[in-house]
PDB file of N, CA and C in Angstrom:
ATOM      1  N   UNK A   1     -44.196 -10.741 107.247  1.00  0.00           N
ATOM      2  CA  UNK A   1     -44.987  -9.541 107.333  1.00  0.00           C
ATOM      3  C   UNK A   1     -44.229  -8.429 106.597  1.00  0.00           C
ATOM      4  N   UNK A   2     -44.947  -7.709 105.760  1.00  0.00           N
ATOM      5  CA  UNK A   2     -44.292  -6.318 104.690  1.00  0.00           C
ATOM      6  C   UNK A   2     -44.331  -5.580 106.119  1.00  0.00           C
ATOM      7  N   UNK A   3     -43.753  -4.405 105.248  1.00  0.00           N
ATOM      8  CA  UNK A   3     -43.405  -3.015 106.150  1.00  0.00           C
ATOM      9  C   UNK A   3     -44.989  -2.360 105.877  1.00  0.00           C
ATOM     10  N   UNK A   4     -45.968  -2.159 105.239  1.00  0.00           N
ATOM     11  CA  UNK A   4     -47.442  -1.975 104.774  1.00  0.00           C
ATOM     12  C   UNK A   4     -48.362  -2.736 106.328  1.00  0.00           C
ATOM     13  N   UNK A   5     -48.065  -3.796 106.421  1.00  0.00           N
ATOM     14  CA  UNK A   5     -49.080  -4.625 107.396  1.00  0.00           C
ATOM     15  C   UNK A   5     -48.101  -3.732 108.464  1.00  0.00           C
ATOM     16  N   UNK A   6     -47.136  -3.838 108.811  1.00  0.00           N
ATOM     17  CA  UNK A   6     -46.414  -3.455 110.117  1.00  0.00           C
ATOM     18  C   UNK A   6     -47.022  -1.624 110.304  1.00  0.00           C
ATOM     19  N   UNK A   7     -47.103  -1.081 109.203  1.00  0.00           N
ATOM     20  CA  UNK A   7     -47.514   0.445 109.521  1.00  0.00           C
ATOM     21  C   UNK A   7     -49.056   0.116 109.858  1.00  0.00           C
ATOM     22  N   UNK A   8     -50.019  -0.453 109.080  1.00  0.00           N
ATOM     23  CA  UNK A   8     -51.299  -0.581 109.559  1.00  0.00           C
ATOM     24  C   UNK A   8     -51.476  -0.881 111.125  1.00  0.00           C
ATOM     25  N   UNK A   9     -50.624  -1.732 111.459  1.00  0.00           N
ATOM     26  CA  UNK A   9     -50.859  -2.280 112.891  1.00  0.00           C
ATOM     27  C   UNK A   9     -50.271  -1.347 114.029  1.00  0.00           C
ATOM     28  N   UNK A  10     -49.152  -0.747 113.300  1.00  0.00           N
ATOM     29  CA  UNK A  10     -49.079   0.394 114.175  1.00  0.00           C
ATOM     30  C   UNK A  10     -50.190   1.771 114.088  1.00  0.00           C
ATOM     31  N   UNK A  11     -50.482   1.875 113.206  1.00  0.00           N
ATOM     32  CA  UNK A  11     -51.718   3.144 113.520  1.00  0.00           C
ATOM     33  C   UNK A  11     -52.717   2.175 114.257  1.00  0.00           C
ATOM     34  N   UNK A  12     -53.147   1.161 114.171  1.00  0.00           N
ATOM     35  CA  UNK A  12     -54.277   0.483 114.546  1.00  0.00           C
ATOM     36  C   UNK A  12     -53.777   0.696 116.615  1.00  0.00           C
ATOM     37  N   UNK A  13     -52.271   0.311 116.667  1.00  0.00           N
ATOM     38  CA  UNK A  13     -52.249   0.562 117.759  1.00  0.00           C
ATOM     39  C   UNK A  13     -52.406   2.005 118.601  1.00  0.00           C
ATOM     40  N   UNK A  14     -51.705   2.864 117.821  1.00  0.00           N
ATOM     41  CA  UNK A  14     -52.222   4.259 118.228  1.00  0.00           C
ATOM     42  C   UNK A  14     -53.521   4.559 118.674  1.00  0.00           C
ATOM     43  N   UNK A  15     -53.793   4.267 117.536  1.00  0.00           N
ATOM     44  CA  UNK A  15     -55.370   4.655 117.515  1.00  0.00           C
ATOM     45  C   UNK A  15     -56.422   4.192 118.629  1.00  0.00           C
ATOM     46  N   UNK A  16     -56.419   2.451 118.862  1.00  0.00           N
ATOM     47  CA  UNK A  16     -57.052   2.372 119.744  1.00  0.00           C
ATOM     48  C   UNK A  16     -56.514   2.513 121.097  1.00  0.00           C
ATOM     49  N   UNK A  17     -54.910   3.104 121.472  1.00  0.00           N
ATOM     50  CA  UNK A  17     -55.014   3.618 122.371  1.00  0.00           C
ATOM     51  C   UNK A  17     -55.022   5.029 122.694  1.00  0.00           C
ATOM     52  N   UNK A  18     -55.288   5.504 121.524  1.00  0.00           N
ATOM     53  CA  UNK A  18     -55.762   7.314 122.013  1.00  0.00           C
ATOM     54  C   UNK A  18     -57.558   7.278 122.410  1.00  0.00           C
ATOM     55  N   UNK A  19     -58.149   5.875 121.763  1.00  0.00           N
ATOM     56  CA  UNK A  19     -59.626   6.027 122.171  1.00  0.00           C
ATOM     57  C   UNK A  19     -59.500   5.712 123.580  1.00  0.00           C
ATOM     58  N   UNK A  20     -58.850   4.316 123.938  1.00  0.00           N
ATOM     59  CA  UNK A  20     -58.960   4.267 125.648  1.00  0.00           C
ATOM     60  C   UNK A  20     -58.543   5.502 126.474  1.00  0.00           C
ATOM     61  N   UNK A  21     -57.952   5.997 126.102  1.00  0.00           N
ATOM     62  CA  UNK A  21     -57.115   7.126 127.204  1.00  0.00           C
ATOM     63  C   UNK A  21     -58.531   8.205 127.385  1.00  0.00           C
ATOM     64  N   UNK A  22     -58.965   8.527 125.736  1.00  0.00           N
ATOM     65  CA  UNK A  22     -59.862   9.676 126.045  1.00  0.00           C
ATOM     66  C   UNK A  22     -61.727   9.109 126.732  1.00  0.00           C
ATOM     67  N   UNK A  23     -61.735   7.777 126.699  1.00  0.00           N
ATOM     68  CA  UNK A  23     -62.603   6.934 127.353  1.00  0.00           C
ATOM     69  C   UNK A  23     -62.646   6.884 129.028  1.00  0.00           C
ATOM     70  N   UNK A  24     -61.473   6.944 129.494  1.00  0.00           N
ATOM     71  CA  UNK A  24     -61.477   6.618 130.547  1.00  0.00           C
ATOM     72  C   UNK A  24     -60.811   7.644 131.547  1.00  0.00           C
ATOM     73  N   UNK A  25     -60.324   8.723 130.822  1.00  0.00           N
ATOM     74  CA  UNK A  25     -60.272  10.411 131.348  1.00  0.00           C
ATOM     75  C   UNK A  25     -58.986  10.462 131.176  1.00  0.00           C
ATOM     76  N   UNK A  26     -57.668   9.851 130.946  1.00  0.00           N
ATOM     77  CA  UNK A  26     -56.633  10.060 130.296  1.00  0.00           C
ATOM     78  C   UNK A  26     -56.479  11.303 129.314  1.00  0.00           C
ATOM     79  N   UNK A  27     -55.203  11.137 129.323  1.00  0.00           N
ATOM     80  CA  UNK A  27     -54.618  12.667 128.307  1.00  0.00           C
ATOM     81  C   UNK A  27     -53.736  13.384 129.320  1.00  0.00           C
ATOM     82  N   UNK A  28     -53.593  14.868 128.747  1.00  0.00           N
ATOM     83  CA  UNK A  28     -53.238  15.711 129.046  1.00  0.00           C
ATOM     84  C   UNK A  28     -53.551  16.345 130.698  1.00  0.00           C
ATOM     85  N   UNK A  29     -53.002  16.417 131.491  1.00  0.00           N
ATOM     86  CA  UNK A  29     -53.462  16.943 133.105  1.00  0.00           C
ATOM     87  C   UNK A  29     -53.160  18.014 133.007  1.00  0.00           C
ATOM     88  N   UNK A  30     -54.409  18.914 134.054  1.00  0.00           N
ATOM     89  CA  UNK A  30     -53.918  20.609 134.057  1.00  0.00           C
ATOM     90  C   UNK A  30     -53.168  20.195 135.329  1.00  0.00           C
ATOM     91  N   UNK A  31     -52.050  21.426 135.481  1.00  0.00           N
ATOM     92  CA  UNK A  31     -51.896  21.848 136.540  1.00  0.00           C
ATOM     93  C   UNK A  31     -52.343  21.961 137.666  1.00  0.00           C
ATOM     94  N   UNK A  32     -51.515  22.327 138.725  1.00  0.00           N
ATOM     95  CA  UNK A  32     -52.845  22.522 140.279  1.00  0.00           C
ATOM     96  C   UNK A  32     -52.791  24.258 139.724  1.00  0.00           C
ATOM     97  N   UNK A  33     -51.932  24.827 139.418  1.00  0.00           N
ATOM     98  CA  UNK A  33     -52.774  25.933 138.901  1.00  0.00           C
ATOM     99  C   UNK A  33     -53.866  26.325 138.772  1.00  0.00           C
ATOM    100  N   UNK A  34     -53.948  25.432 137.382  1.00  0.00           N
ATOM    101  CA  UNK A  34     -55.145  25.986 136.479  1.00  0.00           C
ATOM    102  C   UNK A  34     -56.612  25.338 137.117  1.00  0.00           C
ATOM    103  N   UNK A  35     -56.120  23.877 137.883  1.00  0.00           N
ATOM    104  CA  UNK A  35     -57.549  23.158 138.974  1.00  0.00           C
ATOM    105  C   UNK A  35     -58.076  24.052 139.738  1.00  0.00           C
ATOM    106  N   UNK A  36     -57.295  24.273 140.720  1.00  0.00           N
ATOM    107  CA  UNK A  36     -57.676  24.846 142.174  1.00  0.00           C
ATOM    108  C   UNK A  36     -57.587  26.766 142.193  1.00  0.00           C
ATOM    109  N   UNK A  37     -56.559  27.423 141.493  1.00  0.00           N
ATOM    110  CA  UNK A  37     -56.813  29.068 141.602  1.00  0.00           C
ATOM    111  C   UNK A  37     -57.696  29.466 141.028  1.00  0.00           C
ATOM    112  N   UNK A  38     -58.174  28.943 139.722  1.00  0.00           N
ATOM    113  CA  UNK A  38     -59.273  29.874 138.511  1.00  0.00           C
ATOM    114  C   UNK A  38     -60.594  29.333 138.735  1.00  0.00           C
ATOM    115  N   UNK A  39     -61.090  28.523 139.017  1.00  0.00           N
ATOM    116  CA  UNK A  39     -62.363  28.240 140.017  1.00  0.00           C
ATOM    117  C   UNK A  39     -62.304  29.237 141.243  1.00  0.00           C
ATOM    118  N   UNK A  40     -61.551  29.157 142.190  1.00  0.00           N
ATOM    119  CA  UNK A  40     -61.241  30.124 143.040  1.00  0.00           C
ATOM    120  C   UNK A  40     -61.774  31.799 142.864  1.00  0.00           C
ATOM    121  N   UNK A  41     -61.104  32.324 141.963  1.00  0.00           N
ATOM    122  CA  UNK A  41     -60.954  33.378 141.219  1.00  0.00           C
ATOM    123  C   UNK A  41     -62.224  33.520 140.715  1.00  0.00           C
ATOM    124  N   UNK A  42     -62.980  32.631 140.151  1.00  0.00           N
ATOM    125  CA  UNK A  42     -64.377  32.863 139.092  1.00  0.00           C
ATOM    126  C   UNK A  42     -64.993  32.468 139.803  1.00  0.00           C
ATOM    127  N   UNK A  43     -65.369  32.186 141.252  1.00  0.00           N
ATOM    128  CA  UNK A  43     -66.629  32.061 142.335  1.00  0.00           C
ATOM    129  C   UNK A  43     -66.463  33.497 142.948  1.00  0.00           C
ATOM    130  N   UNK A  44     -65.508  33.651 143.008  1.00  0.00           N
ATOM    131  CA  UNK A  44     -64.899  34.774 143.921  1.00  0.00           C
ATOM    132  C   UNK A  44     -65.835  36.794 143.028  1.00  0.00           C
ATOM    133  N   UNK A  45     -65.195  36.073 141.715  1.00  0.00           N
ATOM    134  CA  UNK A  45     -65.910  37.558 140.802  1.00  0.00           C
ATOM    135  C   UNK A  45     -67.758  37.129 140.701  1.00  0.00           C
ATOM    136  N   UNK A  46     -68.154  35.627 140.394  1.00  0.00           N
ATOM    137  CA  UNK A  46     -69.265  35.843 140.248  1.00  0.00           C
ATOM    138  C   UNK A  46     -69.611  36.267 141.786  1.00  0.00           C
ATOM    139  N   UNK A  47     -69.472  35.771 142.588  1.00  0.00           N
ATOM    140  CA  UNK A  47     -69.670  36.381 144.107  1.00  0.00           C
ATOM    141  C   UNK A  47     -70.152  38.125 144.155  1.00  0.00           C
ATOM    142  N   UNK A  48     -68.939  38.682 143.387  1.00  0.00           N
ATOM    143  CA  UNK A  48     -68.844  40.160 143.337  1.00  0.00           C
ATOM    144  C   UNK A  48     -70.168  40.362 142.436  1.00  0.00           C
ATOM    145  N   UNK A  49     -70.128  39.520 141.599  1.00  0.00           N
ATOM    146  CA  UNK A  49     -70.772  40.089 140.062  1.00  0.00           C
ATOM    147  C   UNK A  49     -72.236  39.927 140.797  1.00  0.00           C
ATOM    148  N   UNK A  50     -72.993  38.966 141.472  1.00  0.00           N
ATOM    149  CA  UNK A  50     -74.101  38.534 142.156  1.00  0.00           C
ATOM    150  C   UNK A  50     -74.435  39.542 143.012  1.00  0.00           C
ATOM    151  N   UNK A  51     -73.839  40.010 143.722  1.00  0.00           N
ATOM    152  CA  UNK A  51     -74.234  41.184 144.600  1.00  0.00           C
ATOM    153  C   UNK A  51     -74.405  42.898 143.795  1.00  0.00           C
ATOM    154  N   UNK A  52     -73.246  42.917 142.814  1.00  0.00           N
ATOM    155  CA  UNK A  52     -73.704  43.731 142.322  1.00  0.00           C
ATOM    156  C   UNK A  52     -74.693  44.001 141.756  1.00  0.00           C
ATOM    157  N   UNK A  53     -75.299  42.875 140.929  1.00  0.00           N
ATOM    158  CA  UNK A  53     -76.903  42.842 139.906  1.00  0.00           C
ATOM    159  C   UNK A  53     -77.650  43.024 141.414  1.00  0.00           C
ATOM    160  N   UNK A  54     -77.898  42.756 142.254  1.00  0.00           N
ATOM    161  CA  UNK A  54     -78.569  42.621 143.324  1.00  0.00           C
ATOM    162  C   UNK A  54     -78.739  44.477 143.720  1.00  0.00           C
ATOM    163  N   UNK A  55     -77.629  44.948 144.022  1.00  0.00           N
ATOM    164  CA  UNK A  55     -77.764  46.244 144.062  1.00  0.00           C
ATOM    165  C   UNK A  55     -78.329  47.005 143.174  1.00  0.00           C
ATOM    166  N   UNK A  56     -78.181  46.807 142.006  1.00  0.00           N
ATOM    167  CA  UNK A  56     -78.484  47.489 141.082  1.00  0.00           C
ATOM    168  C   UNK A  56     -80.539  47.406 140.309  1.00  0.00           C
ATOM    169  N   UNK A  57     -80.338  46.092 140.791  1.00  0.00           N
ATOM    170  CA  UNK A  57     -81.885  45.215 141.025  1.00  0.00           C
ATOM    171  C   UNK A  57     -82.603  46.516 141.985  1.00  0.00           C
ATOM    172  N   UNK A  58     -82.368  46.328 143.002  1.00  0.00           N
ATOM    173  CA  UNK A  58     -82.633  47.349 144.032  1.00  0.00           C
ATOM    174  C   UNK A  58     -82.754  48.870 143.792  1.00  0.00           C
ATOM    175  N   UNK A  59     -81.827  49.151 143.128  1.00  0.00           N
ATOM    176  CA  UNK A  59     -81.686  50.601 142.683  1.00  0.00           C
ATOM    177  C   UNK A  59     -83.572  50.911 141.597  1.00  0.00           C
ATOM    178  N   UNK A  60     -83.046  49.847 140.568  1.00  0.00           N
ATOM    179  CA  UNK A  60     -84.177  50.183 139.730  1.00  0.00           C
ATOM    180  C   UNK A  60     -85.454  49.996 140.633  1.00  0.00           C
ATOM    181  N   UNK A  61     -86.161  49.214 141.017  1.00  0.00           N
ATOM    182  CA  UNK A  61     -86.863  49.447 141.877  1.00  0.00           C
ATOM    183  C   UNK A  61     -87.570  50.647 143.065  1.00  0.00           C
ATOM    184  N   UNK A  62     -86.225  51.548 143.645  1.00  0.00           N
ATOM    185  CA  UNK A  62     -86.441  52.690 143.928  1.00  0.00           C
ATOM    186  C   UNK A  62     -86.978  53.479 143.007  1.00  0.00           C
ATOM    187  N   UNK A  63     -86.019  53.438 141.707  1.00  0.00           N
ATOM    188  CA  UNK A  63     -86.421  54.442 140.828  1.00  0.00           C
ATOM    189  C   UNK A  63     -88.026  54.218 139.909  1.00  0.00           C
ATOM    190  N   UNK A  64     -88.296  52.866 140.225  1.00  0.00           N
ATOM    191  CA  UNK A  64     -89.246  52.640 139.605  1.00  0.00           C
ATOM    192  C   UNK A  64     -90.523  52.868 140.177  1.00  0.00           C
ATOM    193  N   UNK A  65     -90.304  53.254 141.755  1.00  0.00           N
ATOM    194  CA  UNK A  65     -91.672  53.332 143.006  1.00  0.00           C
ATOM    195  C   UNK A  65     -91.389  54.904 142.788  1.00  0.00           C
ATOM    196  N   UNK A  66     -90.169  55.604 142.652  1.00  0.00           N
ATOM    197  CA  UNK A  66     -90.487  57.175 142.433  1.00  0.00           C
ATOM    198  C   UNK A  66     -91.178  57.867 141.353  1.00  0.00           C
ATOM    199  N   UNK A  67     -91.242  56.819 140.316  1.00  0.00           N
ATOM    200  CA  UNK A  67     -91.609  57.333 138.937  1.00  0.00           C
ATOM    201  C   UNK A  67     -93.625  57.327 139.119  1.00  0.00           C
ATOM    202  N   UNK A  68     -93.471  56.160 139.883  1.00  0.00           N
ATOM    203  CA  UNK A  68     -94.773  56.019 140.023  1.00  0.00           C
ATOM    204  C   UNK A  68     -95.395  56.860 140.679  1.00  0.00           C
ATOM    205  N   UNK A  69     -94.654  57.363 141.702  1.00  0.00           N
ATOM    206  CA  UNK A  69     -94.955  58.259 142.777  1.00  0.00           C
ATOM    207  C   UNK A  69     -95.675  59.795 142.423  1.00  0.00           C
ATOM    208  N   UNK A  70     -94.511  60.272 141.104  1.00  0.00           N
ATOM    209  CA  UNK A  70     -94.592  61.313 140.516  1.00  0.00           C
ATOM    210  C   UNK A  70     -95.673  61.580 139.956  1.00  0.00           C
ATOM    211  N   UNK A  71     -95.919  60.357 138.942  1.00  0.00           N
ATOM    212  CA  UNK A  71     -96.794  60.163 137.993  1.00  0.00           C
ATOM    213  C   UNK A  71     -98.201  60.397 138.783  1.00  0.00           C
ATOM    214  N   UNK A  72     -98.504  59.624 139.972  1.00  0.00           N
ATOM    215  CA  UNK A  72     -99.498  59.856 140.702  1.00  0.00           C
ATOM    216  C   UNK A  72     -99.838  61.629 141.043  1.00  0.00           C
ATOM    217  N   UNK A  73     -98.309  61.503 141.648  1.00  0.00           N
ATOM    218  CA  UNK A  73     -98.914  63.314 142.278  1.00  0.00           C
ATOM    219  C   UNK A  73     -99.315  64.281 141.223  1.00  0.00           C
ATOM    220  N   UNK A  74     -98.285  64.235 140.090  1.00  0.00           N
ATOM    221  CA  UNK A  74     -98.436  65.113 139.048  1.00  0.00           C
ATOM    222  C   UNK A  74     -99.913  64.834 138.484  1.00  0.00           C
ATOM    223  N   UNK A  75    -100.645  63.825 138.113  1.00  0.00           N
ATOM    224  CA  UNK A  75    -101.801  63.411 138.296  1.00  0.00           C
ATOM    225  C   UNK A  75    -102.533  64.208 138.909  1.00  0.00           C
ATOM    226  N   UNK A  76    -102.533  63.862 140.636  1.00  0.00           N
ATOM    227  CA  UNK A  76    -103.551  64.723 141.361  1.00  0.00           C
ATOM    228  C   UNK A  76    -103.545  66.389 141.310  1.00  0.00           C
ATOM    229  N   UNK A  77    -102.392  66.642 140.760  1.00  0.00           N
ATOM    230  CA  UNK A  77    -101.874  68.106 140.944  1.00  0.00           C
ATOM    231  C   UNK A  77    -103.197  68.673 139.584  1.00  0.00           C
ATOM    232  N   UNK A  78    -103.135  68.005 138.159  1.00  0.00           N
ATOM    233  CA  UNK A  78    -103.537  68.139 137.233  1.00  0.00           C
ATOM    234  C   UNK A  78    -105.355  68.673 137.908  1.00  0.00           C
ATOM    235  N   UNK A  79    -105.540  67.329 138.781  1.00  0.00           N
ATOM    236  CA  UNK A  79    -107.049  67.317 138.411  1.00  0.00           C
ATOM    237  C   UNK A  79    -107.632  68.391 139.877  1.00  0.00           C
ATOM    238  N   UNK A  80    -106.709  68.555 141.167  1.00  0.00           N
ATOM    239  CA  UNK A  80    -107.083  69.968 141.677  1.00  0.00           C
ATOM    240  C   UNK A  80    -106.977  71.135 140.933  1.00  0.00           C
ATOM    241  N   UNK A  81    -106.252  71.003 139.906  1.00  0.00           N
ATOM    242  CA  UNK A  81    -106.379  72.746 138.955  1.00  0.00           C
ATOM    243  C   UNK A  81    -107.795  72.599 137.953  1.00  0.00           C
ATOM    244  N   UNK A  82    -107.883  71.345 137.832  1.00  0.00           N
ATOM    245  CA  UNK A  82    -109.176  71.490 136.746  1.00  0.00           C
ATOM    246  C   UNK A  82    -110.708  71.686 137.407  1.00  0.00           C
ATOM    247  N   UNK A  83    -110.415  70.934 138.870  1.00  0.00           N
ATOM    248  CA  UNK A  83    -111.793  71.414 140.014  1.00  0.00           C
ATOM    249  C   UNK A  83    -111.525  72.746 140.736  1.00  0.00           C
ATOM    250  N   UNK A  84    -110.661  72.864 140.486  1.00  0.00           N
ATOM    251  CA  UNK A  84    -110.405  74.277 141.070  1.00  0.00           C
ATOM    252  C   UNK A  84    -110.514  75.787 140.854  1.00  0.00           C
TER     253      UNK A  84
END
């Protein structure tokens, strides 16, 4: 066997074992860090972030039954000055 066949067979080996590893969930492992705190952390803000749109949901809504409100009275206000 040349040194040519011996390099082929070694990439050939690489190779098909970087496909098994990434096949079968191999590689690189995070930390318990990066697993378990930053999930933590990003339920925790969308948590925050969810209630806030919620408030703010709410808000517009007020402002949107006052506008209407106005619009009405200023309305009726219009048409007692014109029968009036």
């Amino acid at each position: 066997m040349n040194q040519y066949e011996m390099v082929v067979i070694i990439v050939a080996i690489v190779m098909f074992a970087g496909v098994l590893r990434s096949a079968f969930g191999g590689g690189r492992r995070r930390s318990r860090h990066d697993r378990d705190e930053i999930p933590v952390a990003a339920a925790a803000e969308n948590d925050r972030l969810k209630g806030e749109v919620q408030a703010l949901r709410d808000r517009i809504a007020v402002l949107e039954r006052i506008t209407v409100e106005k619009e009405n009275s200023l309305e009726r206000e219009i048409e007692k000055l014109r029968d009036g």
